[in-house]
Protein backbone atom coordinates (compact mmCIF):
# COMPACT_ATOMS: atom_id res chain seq x y z
CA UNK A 1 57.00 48.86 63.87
CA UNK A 2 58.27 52.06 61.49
CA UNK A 3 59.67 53.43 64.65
CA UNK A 4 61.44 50.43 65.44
CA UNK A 5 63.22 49.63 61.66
CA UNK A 6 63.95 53.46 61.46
CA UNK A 7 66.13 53.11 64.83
CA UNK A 8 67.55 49.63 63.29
CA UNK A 9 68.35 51.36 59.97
CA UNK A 10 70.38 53.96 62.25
CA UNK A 11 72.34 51.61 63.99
CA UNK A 12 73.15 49.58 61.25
CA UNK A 13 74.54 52.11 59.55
CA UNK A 14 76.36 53.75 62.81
CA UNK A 15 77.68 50.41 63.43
CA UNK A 16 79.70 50.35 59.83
CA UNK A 17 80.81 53.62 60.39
CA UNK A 18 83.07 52.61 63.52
CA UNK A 19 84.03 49.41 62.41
CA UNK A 20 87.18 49.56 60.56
CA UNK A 21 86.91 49.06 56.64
CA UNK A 22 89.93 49.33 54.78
CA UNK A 23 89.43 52.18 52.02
CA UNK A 24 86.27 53.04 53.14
CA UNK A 25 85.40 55.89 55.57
CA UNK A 26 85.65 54.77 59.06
CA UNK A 27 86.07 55.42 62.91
CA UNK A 28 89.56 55.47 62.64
CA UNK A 29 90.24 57.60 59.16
CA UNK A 30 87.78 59.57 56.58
CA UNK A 31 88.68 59.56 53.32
CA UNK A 32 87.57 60.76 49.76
CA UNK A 33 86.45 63.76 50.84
CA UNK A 34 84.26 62.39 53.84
CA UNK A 35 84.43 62.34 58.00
CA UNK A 36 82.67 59.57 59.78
CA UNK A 37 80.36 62.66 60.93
CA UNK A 38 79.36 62.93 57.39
CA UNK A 39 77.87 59.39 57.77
CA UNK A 40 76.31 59.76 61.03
CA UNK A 41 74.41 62.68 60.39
CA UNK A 42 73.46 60.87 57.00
CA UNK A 43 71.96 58.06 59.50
CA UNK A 44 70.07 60.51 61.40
CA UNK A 45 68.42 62.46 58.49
CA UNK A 46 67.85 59.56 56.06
CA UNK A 47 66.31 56.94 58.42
CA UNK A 48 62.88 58.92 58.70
CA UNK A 49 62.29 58.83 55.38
CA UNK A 50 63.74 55.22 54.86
CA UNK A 51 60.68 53.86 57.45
CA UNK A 52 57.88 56.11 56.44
CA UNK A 53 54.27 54.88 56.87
CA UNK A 54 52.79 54.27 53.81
CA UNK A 55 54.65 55.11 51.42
CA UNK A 56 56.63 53.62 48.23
CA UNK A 57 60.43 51.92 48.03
CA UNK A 58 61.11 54.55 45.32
CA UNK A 59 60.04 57.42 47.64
CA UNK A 60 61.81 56.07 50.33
CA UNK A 61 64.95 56.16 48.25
CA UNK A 62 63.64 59.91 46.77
CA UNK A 63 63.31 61.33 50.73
CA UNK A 64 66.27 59.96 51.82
CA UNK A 65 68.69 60.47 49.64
CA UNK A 66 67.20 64.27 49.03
CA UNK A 67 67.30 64.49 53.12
CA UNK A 68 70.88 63.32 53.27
CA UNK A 69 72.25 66.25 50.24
CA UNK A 70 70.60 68.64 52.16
CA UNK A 71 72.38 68.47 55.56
CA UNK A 72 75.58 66.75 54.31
CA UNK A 73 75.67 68.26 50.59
CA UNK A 74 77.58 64.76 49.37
CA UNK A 75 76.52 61.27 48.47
CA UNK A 76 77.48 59.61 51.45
CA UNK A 77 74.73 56.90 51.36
CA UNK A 78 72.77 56.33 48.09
CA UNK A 79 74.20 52.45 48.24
CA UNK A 80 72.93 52.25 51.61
CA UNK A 81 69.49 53.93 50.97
CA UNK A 82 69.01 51.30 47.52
CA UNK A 83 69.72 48.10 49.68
CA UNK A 84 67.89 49.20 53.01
CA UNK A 85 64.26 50.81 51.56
CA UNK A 86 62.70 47.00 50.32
CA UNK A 87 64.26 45.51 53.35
CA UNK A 88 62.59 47.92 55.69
CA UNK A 89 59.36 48.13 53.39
CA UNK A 90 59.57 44.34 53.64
CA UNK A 91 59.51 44.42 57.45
CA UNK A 92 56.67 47.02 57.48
CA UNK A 93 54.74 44.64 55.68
CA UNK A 94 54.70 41.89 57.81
CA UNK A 95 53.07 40.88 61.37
CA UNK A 96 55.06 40.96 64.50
CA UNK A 97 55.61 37.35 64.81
CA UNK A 98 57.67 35.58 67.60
CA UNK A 99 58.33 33.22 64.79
CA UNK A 100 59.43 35.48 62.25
CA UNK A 101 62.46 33.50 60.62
CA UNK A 102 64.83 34.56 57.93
CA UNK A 103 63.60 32.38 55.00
CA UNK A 104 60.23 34.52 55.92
CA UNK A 105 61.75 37.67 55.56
CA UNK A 106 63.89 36.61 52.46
CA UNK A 107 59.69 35.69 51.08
CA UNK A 108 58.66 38.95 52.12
CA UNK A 109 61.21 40.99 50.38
CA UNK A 110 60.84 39.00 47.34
CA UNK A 111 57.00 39.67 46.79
CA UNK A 112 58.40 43.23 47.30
CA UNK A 113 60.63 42.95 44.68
CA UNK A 114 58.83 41.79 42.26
CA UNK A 115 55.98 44.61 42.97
CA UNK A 116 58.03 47.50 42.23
CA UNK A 117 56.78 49.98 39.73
CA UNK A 118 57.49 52.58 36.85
CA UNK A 119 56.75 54.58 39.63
CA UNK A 120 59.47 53.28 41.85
CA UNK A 121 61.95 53.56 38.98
CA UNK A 122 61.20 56.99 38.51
CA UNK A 123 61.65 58.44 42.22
CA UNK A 124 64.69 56.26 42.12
CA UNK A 125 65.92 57.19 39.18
CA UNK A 126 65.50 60.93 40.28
CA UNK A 127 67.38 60.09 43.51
CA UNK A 128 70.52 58.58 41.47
CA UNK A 129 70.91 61.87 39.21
CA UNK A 130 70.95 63.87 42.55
CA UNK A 131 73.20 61.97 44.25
CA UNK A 132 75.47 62.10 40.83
CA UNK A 133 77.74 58.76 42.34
CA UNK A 134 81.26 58.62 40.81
CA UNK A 135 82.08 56.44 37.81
CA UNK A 136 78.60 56.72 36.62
CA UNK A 137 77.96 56.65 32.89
CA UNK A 138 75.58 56.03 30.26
CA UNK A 139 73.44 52.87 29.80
CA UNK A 140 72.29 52.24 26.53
CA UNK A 141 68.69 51.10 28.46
CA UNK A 142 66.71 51.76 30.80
CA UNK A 143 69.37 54.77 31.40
CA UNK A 144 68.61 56.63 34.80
CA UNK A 145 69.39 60.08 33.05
CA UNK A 146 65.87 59.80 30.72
CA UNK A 147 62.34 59.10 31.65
CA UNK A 148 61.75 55.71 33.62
CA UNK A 149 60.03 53.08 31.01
CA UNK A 150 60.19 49.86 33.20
CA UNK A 151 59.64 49.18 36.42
CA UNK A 152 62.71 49.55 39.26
CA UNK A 153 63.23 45.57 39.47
CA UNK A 154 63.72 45.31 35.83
CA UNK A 155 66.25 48.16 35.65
CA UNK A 156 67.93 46.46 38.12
CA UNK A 157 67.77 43.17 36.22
CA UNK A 158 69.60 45.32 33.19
CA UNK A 159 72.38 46.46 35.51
CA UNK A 160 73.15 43.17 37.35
CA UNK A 161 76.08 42.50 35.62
CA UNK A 162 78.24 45.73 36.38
CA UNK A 163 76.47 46.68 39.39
CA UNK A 164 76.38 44.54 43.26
CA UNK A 165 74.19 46.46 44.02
CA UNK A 166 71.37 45.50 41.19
CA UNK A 167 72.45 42.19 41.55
CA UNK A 168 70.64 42.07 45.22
CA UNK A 169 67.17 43.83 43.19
CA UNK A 170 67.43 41.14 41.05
CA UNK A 171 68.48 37.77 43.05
CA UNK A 172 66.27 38.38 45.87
CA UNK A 173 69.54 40.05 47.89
CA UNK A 174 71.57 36.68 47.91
CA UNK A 175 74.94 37.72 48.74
CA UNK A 176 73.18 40.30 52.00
CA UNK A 177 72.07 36.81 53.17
CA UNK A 178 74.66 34.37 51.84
CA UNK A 179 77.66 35.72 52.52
CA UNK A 180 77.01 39.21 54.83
CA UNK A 181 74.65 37.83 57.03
CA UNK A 182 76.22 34.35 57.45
CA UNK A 183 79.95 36.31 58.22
CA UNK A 184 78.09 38.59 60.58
CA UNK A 185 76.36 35.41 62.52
CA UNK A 186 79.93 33.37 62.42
CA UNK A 187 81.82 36.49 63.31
CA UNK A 188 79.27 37.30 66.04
CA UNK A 189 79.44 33.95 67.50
CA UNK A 190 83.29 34.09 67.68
CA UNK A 191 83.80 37.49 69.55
CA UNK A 192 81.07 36.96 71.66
CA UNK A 193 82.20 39.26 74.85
CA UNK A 194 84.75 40.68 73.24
CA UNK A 195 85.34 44.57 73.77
CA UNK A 196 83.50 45.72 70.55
CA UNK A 197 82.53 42.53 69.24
CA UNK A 198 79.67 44.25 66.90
CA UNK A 199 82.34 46.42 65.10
CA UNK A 200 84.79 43.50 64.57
CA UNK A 201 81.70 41.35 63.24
CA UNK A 202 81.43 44.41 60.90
CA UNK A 203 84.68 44.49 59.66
CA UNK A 204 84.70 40.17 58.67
CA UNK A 205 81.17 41.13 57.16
CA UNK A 206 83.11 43.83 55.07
CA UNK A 207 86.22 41.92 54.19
CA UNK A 208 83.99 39.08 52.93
CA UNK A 209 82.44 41.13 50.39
CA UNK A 210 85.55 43.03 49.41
CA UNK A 211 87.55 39.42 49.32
CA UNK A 212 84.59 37.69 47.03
CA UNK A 213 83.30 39.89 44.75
CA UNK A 214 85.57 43.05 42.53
CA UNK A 215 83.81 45.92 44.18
CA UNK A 216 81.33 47.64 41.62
CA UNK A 217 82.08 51.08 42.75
CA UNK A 218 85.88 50.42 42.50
CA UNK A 219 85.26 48.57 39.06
CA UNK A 220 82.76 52.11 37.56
CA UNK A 221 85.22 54.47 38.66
CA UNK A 222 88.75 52.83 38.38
CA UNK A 223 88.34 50.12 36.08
CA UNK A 224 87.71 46.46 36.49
CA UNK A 225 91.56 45.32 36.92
CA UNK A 226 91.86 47.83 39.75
CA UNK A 227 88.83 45.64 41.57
CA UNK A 228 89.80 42.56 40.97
CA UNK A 229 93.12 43.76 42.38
CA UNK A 230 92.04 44.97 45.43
CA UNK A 231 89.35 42.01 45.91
CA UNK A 232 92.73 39.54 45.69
CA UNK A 233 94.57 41.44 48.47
CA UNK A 234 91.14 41.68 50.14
CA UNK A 235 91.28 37.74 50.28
CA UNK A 236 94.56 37.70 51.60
CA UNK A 237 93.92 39.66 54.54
CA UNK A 238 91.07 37.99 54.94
CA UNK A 239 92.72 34.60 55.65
CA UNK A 240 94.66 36.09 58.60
CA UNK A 241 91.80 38.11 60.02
CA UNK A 242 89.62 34.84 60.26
CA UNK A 243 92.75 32.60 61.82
CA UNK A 244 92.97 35.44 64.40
CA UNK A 245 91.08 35.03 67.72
CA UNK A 246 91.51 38.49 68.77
CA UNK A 247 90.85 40.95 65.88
CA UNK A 248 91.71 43.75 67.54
CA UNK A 249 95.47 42.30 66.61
CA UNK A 250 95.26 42.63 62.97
CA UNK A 251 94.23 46.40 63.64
CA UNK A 252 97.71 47.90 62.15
CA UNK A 253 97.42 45.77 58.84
CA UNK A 254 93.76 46.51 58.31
CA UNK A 255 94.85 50.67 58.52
CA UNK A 256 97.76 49.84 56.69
CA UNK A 257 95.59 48.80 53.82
CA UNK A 258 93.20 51.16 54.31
CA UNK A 259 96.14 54.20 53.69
CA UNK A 260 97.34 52.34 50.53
CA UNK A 261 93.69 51.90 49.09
CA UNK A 262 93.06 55.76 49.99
CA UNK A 263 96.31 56.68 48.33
CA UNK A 264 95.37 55.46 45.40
CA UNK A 265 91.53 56.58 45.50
CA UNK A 266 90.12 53.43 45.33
CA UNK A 267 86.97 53.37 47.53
CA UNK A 268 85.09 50.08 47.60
CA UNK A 269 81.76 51.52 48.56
CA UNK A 270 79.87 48.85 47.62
CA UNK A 271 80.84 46.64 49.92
CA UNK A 272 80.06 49.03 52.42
CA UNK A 273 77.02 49.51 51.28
CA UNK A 274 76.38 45.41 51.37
CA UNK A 275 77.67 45.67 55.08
CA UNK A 276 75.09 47.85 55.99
CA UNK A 277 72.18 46.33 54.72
CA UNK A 278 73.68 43.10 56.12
CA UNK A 279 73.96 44.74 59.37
CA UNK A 280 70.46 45.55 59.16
CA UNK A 281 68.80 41.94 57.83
CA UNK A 282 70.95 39.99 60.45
CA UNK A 283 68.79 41.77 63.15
CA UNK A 284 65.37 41.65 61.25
CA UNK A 285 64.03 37.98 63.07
CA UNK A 286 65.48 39.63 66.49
CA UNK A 287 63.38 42.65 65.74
CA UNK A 288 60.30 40.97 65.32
CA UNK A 289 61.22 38.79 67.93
CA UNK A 290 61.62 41.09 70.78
CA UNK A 291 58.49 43.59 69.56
CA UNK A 292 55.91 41.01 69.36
CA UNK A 293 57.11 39.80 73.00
CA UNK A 294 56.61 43.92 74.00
CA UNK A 295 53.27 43.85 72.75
CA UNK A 296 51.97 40.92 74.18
CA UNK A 297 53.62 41.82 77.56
CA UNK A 298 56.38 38.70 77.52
CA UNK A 299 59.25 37.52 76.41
CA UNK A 300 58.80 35.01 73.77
CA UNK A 301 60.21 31.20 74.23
């Protein structure tokens, strides 16, 4: 099964890269100092570490994160890394089922939640300094530049409120599933057959998070008017790309937004991030699915 969730966990992430995500790096334009090559050789070298056999969620993080700096020498994925290492320890953890369902998966990564460690917060920790991310300051606890004291969920709990990212740690990843997984699904559904239907089901997935929630790495680096900005013309857009039956239509007005986000700087990673790890759960019942019917030599009913 490691073998399978590390070649999920790289096409997840090669999937975001070539759908088109306004302000983020893309297929169609880099951007704050990053290629779309950057991010695929991040994919490559961090999914090894990211499904390791038996090892932690904080050394997942740890490996990754130190594999990616090394070939790319930039923090192209630290978001992704966070979100994806309990959902793929969570996967390693369970039997191949053909009745694996997503309210089991949502169980499993909760009891790995909640059994996260000093230990975890410490490799994590570690893998945050190294990765240096922009806009990141001092916490007055359970601060990432001093020795971990609590365990990784409960450091997450502490930065909920000014981090999406923390917020999945510490509600059992609700908005992956409510609102990324759900768009992907709907999205999915709709372009069905469509020339690049997977990207396109990207993008909604991306536009969903950037049009409900003030992006966190916008909000650290740029200031939390600057998000909520951007999340308002986010919801705009995201009106007409829903009403649209080919997507592929609205592809001018998605760059166009894209060049006046990057203009200004403002990259909303996190929703990227979110994407990912979205792109990822969506396919975690299919998974098990399809490599229990392998092992038992038929396709499951």
């Amino acid at each position: 099964m490691a073998d399978v969730l590390r070649a999920e966990f790289e096409r997840a992430c090669l999937i975001e890269i070539e759908a088109l995500k306004p302000g983020n790096v893309h297929e169609y334009a880099g951007g704050h100092g990053m290629t779309a090559e950057d991010f695929r050789t991040s994919a490559g070298v961090a999914a090894p570490a990211i499904a390791a056999r038996g090892i932690s969620v904080g050394l997942r993080i740890a490996s990754a994160v130190v594999a990616t700096l090394e070939s790319v020498h930039t923090n192209t994925n630290l978001g992704i890394v966070l979100l994806c290492a309990p959902l793929v320890h969570a996967g390693l953890a369970m039997e191949p089922s053909r009745d694996v369902t997503e309210g089991k998966i949502r169980a499993a990564l909760e009891s790995v939640l909640l059994a996260l460690d000093v230990s975890d917060a410490e490799w994590a920790f570690a893998a945050i300094r190294r990765a240096n991310p922009a806009g990141l300051g001092p916490s007055p606890r359970h601060d990432v530049n001093t020795a971990a004291k609590t365990t990784l969920l409960e450091a997450m709990r502490e930065a909920q409120s000014r981090d999406r990212i923390a917020f999945q740690y510490a509600n059992g990843f609700v908005d992956v599933f409510a609102t990324g997984v759900a768009e992907l699904r709907a999205a999915q559904a709709k372009y069905s057959g469509a020339p690049k239907a997977e990207t396109w089901a990207a993008t909604a997935a991306y536009l969903a998070f950037l049009a409900r929630f003030p992006d966190s790495h916008i909000a650290r680096k740029h200031g939390c008017h600057a998000a909520e900005e951007v999340r308002a013309r986010a919801a705009e857009i995201q009106r007409v790309f829903r009403q649209a039956l080919d997507p592929a239509a609205l592809t001018g007005a998605l760059i166009a937004f894209d060049s006046a986000l990057k203009r200004r700087g403002l990259n909303p990673g996190t929703s990227a991030d979110l994407t990912v790890a979205s792109l990822l759960a969506v396919r975690l019942p299919d998974i098990f699915r399809l490599h229990t019917a392998c092992r038992t030599g038929g396709l499951a009913p």
